[in-house]
PDB file of N, CA and C in Angstrom:
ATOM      1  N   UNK A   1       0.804  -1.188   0.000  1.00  0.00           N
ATOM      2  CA  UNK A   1       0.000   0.000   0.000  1.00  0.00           C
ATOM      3  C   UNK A   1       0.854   1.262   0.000  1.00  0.00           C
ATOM      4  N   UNK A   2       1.825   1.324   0.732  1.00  0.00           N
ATOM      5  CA  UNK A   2       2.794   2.673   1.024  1.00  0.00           C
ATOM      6  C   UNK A   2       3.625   2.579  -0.607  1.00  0.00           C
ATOM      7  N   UNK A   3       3.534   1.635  -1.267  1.00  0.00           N
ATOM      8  CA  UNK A   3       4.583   1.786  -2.856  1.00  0.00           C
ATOM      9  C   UNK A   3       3.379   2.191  -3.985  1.00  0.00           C
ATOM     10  N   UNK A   4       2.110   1.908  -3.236  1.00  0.00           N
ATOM     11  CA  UNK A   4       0.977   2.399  -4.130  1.00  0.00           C
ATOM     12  C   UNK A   4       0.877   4.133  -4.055  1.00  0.00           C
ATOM     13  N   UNK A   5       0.807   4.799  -2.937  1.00  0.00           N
ATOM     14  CA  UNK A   5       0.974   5.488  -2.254  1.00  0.00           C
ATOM     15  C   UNK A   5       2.488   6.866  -2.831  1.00  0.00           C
ATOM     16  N   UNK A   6       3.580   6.420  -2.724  1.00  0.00           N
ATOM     17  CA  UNK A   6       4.402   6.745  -2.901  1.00  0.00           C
ATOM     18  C   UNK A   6       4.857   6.689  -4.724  1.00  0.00           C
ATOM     19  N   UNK A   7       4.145   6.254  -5.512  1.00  0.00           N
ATOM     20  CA  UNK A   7       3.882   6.204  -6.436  1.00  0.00           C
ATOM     21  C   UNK A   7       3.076   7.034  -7.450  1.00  0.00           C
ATOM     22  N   UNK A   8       1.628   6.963  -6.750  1.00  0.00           N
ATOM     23  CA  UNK A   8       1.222   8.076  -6.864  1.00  0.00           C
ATOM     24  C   UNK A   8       1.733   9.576  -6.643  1.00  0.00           C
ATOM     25  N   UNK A   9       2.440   9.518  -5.199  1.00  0.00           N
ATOM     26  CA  UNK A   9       3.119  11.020  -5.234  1.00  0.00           C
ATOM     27  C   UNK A   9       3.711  11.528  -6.233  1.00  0.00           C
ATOM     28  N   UNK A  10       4.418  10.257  -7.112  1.00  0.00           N
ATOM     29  CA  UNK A  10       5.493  10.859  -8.199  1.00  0.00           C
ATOM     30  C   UNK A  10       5.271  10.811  -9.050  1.00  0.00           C
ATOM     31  N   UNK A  11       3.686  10.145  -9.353  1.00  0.00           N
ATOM     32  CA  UNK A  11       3.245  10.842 -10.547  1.00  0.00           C
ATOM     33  C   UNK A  11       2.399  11.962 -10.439  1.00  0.00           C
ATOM     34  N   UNK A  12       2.072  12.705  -8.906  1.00  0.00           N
ATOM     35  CA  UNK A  12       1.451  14.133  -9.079  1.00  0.00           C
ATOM     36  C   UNK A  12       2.389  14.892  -9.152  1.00  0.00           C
ATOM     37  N   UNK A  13       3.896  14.341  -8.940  1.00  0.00           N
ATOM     38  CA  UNK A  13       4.907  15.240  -8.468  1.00  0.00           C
ATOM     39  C   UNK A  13       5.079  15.375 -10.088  1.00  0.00           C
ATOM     40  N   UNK A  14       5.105  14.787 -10.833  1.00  0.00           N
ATOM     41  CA  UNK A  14       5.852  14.574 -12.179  1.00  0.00           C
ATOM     42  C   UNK A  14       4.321  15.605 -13.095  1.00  0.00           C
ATOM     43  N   UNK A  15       2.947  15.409 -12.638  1.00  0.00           N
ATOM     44  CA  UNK A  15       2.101  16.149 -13.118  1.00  0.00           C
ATOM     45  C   UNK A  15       2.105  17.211 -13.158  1.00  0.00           C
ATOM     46  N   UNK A  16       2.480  18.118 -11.972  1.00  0.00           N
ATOM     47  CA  UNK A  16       2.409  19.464 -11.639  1.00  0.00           C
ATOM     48  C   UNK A  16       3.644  20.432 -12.156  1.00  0.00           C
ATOM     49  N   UNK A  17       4.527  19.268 -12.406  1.00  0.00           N
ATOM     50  CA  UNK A  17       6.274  19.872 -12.816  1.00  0.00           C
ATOM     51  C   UNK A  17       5.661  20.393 -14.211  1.00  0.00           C
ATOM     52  N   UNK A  18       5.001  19.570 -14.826  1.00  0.00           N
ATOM     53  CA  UNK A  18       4.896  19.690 -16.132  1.00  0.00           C
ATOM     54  C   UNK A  18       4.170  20.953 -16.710  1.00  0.00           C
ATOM     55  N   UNK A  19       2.616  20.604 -15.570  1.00  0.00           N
ATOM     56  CA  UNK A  19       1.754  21.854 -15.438  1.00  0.00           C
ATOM     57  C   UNK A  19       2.607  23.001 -15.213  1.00  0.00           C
ATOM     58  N   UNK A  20       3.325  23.322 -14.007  1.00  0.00           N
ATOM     59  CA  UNK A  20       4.419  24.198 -14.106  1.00  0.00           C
ATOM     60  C   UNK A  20       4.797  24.945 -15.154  1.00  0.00           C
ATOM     61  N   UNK A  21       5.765  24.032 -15.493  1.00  0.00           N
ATOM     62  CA  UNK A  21       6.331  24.144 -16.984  1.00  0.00           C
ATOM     63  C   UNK A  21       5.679  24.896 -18.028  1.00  0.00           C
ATOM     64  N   UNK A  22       4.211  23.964 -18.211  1.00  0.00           N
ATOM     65  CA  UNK A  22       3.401  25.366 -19.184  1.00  0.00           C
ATOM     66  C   UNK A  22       3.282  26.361 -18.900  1.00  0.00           C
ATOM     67  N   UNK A  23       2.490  26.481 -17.663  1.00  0.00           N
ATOM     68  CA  UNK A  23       2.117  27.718 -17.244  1.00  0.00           C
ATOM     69  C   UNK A  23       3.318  28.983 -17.211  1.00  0.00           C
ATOM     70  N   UNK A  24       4.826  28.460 -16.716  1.00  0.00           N
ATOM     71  CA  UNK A  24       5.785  29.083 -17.149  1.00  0.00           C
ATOM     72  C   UNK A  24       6.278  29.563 -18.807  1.00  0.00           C
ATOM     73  N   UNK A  25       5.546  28.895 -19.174  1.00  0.00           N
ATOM     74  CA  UNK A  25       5.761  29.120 -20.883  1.00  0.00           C
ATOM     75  C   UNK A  25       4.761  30.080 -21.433  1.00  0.00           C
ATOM     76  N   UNK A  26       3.583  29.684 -21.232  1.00  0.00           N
ATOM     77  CA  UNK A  26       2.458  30.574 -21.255  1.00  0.00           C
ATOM     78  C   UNK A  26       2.540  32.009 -20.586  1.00  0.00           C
ATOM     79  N   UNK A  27       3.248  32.379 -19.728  1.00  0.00           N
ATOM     80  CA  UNK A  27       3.548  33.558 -18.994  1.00  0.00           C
ATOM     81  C   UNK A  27       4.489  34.601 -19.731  1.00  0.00           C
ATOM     82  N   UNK A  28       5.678  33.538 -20.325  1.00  0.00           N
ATOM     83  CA  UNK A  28       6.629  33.964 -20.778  1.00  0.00           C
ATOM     84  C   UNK A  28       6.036  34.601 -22.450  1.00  0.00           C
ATOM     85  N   UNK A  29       5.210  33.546 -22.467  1.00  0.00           N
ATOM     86  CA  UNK A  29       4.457  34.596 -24.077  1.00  0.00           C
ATOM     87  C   UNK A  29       3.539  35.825 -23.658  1.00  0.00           C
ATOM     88  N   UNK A  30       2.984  35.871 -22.851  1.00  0.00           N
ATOM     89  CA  UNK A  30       1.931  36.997 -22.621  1.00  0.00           C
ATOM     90  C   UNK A  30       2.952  38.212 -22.208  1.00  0.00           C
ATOM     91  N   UNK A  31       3.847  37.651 -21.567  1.00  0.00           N
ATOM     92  CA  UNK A  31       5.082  38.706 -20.914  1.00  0.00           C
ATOM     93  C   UNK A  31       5.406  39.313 -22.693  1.00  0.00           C
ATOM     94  N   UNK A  32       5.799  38.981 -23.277  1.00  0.00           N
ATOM     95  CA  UNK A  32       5.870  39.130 -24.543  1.00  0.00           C
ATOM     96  C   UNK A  32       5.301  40.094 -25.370  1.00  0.00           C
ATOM     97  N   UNK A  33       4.415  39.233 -25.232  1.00  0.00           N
ATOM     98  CA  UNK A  33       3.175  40.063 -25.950  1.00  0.00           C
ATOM     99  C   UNK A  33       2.587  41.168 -25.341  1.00  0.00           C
ATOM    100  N   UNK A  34       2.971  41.544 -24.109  1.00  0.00           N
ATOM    101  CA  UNK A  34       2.978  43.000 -23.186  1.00  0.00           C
ATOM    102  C   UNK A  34       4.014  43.819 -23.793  1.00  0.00           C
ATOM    103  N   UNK A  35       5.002  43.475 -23.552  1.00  0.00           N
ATOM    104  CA  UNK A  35       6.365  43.939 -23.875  1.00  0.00           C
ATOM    105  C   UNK A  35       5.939  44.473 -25.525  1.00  0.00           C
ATOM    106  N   UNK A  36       5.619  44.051 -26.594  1.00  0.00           N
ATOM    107  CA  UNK A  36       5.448  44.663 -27.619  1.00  0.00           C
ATOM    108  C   UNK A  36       4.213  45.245 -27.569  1.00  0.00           C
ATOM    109  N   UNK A  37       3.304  45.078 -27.069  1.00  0.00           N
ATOM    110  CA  UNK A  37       1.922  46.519 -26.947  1.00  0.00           C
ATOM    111  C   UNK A  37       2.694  47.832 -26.336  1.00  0.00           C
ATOM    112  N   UNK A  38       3.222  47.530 -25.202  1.00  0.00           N
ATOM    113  CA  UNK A  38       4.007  48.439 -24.752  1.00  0.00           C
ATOM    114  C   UNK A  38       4.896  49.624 -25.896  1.00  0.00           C
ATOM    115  N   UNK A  39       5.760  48.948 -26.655  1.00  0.00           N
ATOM    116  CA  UNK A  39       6.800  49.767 -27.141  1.00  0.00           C
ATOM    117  C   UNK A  39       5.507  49.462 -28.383  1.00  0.00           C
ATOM    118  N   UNK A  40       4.297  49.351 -29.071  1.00  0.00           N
ATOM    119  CA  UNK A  40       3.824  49.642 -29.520  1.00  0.00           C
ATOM    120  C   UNK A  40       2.898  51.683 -29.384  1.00  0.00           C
ATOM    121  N   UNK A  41       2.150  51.392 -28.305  1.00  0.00           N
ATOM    122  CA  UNK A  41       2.244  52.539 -27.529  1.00  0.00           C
ATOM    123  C   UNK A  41       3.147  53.858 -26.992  1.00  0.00           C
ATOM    124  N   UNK A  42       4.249  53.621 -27.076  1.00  0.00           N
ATOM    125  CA  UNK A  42       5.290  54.163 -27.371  1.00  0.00           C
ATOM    126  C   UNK A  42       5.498  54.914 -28.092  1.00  0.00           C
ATOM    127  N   UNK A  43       5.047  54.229 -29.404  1.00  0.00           N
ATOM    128  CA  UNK A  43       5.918  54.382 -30.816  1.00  0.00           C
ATOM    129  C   UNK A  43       4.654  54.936 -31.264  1.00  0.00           C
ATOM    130  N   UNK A  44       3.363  54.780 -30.584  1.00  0.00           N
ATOM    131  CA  UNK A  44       2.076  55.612 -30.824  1.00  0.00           C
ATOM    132  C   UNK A  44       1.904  57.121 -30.548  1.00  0.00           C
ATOM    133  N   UNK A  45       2.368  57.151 -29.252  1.00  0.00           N
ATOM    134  CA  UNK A  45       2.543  58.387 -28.570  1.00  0.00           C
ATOM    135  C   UNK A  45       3.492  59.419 -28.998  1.00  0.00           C
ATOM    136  N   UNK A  46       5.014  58.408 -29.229  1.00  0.00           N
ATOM    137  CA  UNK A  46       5.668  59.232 -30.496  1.00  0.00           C
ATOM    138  C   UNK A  46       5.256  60.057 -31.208  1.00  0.00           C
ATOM    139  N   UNK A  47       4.252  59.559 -32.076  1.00  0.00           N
ATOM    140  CA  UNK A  47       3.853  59.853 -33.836  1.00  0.00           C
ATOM    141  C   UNK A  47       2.782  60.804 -33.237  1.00  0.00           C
ATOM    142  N   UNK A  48       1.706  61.027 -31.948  1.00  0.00           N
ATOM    143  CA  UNK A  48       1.080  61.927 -31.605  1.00  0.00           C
ATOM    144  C   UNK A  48       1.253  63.003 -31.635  1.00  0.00           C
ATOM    145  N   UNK A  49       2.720  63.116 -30.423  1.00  0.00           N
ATOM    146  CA  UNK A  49       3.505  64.367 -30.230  1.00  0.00           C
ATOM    147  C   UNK A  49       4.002  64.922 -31.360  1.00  0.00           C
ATOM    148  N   UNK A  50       4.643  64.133 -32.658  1.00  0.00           N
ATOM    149  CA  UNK A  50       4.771  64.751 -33.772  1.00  0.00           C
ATOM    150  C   UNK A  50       3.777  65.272 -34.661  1.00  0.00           C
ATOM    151  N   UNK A  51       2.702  64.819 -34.278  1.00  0.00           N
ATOM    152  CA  UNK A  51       1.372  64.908 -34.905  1.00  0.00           C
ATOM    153  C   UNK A  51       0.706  66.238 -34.723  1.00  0.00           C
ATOM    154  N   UNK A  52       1.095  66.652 -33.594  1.00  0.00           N
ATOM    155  CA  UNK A  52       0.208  67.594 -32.784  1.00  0.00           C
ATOM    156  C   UNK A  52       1.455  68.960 -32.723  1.00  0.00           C
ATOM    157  N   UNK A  53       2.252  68.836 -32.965  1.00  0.00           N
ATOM    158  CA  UNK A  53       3.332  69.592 -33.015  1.00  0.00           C
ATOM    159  C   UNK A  53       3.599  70.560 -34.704  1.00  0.00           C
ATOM    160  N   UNK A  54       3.452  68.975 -35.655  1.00  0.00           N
ATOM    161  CA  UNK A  54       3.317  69.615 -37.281  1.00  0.00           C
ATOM    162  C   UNK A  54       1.920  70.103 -36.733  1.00  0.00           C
ATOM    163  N   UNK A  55       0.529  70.105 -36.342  1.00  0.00           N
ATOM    164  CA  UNK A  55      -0.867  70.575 -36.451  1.00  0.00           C
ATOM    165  C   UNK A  55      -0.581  71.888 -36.157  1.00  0.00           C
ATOM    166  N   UNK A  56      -0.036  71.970 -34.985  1.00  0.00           N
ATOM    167  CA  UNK A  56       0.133  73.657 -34.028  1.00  0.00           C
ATOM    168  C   UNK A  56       0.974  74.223 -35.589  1.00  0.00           C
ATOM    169  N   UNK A  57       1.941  74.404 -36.037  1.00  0.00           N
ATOM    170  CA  UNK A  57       2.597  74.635 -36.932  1.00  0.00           C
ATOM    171  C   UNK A  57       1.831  75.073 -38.193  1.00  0.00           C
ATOM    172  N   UNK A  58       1.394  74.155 -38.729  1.00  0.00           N
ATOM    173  CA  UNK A  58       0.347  74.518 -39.972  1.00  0.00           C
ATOM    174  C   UNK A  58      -0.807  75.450 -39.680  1.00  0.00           C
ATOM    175  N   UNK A  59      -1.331  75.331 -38.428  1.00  0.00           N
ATOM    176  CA  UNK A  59      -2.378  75.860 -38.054  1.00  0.00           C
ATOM    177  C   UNK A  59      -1.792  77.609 -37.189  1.00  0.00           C
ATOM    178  N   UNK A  60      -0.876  77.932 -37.336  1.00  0.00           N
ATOM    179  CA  UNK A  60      -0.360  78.919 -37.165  1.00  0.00           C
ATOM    180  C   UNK A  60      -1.024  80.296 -37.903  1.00  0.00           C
ATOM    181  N   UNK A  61      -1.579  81.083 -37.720  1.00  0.00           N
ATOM    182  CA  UNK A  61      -2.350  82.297 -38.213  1.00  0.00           C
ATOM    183  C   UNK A  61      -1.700  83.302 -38.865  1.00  0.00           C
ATOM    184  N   UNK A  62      -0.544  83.058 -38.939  1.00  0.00           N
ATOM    185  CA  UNK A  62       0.131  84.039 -39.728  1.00  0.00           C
ATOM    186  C   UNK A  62       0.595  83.148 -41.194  1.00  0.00           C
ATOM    187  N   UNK A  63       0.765  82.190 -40.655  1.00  0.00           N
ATOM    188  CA  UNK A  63       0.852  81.217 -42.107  1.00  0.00           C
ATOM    189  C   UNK A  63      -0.519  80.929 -42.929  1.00  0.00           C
ATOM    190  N   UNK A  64      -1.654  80.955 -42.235  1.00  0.00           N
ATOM    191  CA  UNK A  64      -2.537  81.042 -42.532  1.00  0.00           C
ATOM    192  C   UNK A  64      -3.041  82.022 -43.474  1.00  0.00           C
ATOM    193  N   UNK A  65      -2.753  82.962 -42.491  1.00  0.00           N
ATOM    194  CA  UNK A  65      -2.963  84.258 -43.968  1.00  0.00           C
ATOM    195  C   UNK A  65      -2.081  84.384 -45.155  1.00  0.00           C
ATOM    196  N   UNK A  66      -0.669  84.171 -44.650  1.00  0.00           N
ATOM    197  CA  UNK A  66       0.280  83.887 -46.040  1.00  0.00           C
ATOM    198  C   UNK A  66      -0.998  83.205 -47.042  1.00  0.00           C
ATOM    199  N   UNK A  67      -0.957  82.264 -46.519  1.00  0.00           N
ATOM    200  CA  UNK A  67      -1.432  81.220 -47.709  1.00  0.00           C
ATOM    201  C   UNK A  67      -3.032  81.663 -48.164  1.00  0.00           C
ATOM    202  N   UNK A  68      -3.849  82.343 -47.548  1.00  0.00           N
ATOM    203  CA  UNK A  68      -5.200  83.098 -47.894  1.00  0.00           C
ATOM    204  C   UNK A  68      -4.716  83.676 -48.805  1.00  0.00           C
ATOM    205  N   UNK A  69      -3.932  84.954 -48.896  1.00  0.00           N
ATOM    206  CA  UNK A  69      -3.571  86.254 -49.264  1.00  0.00           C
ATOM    207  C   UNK A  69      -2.687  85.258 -50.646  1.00  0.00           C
ATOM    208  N   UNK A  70      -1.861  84.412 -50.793  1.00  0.00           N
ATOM    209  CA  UNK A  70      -1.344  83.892 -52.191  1.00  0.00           C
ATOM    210  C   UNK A  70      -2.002  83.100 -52.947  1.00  0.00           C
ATOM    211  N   UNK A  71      -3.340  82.507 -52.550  1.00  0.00           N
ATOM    212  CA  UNK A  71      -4.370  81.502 -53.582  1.00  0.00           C
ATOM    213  C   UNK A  71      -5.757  81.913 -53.197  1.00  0.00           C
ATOM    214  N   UNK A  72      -5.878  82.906 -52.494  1.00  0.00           N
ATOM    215  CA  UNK A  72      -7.629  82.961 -52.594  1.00  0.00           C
ATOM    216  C   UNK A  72      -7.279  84.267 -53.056  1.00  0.00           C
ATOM    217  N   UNK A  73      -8.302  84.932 -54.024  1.00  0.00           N
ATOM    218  CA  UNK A  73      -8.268  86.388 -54.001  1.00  0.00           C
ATOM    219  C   UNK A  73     -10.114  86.937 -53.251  1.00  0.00           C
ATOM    220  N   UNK A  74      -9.331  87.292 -52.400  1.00  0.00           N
ATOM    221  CA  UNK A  74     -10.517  87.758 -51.279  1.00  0.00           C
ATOM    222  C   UNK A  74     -10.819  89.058 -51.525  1.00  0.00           C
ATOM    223  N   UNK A  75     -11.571  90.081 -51.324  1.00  0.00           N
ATOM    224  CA  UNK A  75     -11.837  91.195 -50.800  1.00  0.00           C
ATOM    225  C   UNK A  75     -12.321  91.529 -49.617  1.00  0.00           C
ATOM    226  N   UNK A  76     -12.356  92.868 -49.374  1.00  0.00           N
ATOM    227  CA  UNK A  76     -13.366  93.578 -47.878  1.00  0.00           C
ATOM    228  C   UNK A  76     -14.492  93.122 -48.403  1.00  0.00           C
ATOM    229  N   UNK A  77     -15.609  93.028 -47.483  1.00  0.00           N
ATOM    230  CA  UNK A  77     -16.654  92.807 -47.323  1.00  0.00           C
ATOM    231  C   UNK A  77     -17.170  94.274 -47.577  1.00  0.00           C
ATOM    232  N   UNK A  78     -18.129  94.887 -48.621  1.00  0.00           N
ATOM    233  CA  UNK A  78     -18.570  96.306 -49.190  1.00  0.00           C
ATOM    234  C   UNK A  78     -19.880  96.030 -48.637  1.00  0.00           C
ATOM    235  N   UNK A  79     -20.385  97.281 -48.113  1.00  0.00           N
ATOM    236  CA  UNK A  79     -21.581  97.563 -47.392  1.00  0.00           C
ATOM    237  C   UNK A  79     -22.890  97.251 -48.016  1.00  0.00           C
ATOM    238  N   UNK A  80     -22.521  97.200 -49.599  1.00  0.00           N
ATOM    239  CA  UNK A  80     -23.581  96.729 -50.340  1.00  0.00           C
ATOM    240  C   UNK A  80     -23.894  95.605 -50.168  1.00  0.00           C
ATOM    241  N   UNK A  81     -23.084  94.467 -49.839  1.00  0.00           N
ATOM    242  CA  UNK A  81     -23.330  93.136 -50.073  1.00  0.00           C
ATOM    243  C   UNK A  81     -24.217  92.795 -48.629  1.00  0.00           C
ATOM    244  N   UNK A  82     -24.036  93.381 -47.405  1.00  0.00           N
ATOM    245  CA  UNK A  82     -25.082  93.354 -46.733  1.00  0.00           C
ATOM    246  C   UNK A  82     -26.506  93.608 -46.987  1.00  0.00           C
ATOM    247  N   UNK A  83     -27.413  92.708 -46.924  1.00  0.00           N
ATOM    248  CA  UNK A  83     -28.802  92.632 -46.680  1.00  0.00           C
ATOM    249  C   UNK A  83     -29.436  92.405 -45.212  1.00  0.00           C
ATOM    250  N   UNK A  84     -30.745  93.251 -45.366  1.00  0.00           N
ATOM    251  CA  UNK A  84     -31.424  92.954 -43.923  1.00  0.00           C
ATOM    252  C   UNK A  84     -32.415  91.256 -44.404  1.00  0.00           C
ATOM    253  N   UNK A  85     -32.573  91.527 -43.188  1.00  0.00           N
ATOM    254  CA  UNK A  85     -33.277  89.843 -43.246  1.00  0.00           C
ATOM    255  C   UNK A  85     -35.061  89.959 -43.741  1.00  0.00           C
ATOM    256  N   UNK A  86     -35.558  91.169 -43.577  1.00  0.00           N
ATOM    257  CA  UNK A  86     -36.153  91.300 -44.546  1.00  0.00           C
ATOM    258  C   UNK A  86     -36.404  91.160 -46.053  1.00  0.00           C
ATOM    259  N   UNK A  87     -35.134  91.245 -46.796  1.00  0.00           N
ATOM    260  CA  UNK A  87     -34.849  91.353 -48.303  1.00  0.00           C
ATOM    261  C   UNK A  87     -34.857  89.967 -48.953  1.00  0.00           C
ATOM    262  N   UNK A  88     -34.586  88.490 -47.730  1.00  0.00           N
ATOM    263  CA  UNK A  88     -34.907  87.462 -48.395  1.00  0.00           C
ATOM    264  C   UNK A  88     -36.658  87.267 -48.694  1.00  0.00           C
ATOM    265  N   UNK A  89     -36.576  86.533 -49.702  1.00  0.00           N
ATOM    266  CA  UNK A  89     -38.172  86.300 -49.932  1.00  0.00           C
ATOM    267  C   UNK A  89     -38.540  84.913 -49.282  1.00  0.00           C
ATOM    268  N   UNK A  90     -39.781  85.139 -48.619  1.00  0.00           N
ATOM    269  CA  UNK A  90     -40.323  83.929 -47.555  1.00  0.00           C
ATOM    270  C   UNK A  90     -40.998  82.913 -48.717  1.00  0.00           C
ATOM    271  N   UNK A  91     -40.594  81.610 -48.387  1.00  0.00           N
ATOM    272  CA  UNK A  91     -41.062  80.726 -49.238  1.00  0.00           C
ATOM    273  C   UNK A  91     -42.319  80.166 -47.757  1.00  0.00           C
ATOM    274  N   UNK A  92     -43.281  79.715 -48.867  1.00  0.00           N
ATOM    275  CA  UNK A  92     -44.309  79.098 -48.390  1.00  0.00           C
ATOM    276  C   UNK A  92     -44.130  77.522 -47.410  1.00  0.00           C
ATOM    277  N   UNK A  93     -44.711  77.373 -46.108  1.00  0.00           N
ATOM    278  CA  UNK A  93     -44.256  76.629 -45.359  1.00  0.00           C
ATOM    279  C   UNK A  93     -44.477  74.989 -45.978  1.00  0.00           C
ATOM    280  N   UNK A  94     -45.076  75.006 -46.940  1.00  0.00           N
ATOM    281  CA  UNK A  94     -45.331  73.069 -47.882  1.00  0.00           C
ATOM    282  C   UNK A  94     -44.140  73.192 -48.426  1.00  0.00           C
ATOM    283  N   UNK A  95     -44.016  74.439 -49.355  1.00  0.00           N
ATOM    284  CA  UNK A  95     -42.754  74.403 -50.298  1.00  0.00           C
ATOM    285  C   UNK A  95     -41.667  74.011 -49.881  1.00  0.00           C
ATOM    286  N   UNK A  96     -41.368  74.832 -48.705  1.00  0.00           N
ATOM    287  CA  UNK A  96     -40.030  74.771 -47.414  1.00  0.00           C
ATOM    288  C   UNK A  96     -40.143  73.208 -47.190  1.00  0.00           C
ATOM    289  N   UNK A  97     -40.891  72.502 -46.737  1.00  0.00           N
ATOM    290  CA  UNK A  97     -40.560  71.393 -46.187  1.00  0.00           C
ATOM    291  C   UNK A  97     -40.500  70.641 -47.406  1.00  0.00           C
ATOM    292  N   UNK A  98     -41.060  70.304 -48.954  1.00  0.00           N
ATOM    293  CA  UNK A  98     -40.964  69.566 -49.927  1.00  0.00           C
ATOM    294  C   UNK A  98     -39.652  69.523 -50.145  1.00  0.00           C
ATOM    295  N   UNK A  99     -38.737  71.547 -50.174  1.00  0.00           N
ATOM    296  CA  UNK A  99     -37.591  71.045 -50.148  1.00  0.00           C
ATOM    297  C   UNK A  99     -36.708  70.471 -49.811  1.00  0.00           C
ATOM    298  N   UNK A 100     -37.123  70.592 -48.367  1.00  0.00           N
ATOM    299  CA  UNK A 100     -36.069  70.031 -47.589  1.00  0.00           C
ATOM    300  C   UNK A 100     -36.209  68.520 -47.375  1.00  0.00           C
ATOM    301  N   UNK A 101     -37.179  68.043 -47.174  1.00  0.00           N
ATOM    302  CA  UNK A 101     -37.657  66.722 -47.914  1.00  0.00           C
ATOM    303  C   UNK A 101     -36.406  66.164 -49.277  1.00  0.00           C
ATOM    304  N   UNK A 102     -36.911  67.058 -50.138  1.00  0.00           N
ATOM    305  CA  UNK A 102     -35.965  66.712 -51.445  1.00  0.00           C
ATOM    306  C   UNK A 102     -34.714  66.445 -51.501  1.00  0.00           C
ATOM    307  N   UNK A 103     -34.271  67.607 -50.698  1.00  0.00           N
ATOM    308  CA  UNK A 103     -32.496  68.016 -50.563  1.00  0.00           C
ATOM    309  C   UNK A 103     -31.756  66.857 -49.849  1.00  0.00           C
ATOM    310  N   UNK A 104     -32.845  66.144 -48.156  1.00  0.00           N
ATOM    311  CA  UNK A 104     -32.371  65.237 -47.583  1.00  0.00           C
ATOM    312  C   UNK A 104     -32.267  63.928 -48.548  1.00  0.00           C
ATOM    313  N   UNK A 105     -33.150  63.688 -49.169  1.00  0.00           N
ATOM    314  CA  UNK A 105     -33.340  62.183 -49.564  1.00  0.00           C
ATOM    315  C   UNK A 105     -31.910  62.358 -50.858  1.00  0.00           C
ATOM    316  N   UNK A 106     -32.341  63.444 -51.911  1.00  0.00           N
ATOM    317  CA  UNK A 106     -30.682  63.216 -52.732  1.00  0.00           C
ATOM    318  C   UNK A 106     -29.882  62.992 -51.535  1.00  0.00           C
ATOM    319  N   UNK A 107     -29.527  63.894 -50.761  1.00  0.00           N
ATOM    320  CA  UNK A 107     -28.274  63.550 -49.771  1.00  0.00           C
ATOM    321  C   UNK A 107     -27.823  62.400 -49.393  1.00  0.00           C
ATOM    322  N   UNK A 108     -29.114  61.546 -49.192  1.00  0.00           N
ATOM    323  CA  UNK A 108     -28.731  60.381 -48.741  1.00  0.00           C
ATOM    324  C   UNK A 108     -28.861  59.289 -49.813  1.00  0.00           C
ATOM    325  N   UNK A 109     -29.480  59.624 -50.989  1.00  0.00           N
ATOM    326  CA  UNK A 109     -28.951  58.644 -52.395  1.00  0.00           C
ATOM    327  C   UNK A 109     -28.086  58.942 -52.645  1.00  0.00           C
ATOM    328  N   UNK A 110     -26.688  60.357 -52.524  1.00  0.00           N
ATOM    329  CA  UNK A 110     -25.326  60.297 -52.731  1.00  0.00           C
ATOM    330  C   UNK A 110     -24.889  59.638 -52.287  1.00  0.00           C
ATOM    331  N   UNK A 111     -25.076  59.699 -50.533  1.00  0.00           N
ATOM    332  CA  UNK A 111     -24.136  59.138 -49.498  1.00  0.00           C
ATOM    333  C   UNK A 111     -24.403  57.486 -49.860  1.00  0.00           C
ATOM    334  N   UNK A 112     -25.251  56.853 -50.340  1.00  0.00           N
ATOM    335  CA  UNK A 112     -25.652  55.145 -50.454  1.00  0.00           C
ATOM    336  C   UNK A 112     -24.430  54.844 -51.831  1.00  0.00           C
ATOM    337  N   UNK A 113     -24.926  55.650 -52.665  1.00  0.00           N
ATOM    338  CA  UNK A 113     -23.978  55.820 -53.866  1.00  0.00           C
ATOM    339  C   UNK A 113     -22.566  55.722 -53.548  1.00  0.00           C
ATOM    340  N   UNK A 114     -22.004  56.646 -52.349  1.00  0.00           N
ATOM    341  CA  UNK A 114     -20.894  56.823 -52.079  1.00  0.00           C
ATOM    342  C   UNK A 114     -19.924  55.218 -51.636  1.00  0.00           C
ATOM    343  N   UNK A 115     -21.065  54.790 -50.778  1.00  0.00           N
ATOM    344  CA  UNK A 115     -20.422  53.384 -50.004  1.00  0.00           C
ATOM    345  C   UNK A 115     -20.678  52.445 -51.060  1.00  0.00           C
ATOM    346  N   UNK A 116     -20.785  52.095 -52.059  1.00  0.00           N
ATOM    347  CA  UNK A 116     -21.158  51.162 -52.907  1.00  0.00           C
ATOM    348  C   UNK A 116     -20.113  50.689 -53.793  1.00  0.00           C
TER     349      UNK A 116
END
């Protein structure tokens, strides 16, 4: 009975080594696979700070106008081109909504068009 006994021990002893063993292996990959999310993230945060650094840059207001003032030709705004809100003409409240009715549904046969 005690060699039945003692037998068994060494094959739980020999079970658990093994279990061990994986579980040490299995650790060692997830360790891994941390380790590269990590310096993934990294290398994310990197490309942010450069990201956000060229944005501030481009988005600079004096470059801004450079570039208005060499490809748009703008003018002042002339007192004529102001209207009071009177001067538009009131469309009828069926009409108003047929259009807008109209305007939405093309909109959204472009946009179906678009994903297709």
């Amino acid at each position: 009975m005690i060699r039945f006994v003692e037998a068994m021990m060494v094959a739980a002893t020999i079970v658990v080594a093994i279990a061990l063993y994986a579980v040490k292996y299995d650790t060692g990959q997830v360790a891994a696979g941390i380790a590269d999310l990590k310096g993934q993230i990294r290398d994310e945060r990197e490309t942010m700070t450069i990201l956000r650094a060229e944005w501030s840059l481009l988005n600079q207001p004096e470059r801004i106008q450079q570039l208005a003032e060499k490809h748009l030709e703008l003018e002042p705004v002339r007192s004529s081109q102001i209207r009071d809100l009177g001067d538009i003409p009131e469309m009828a409240s069926d009409e108003a909504m047929a259009d807008l009715v109209e305007r939405s549904l093309s909109a959204l046969g472009r946009r179906a068009d678009q994903h297709r």
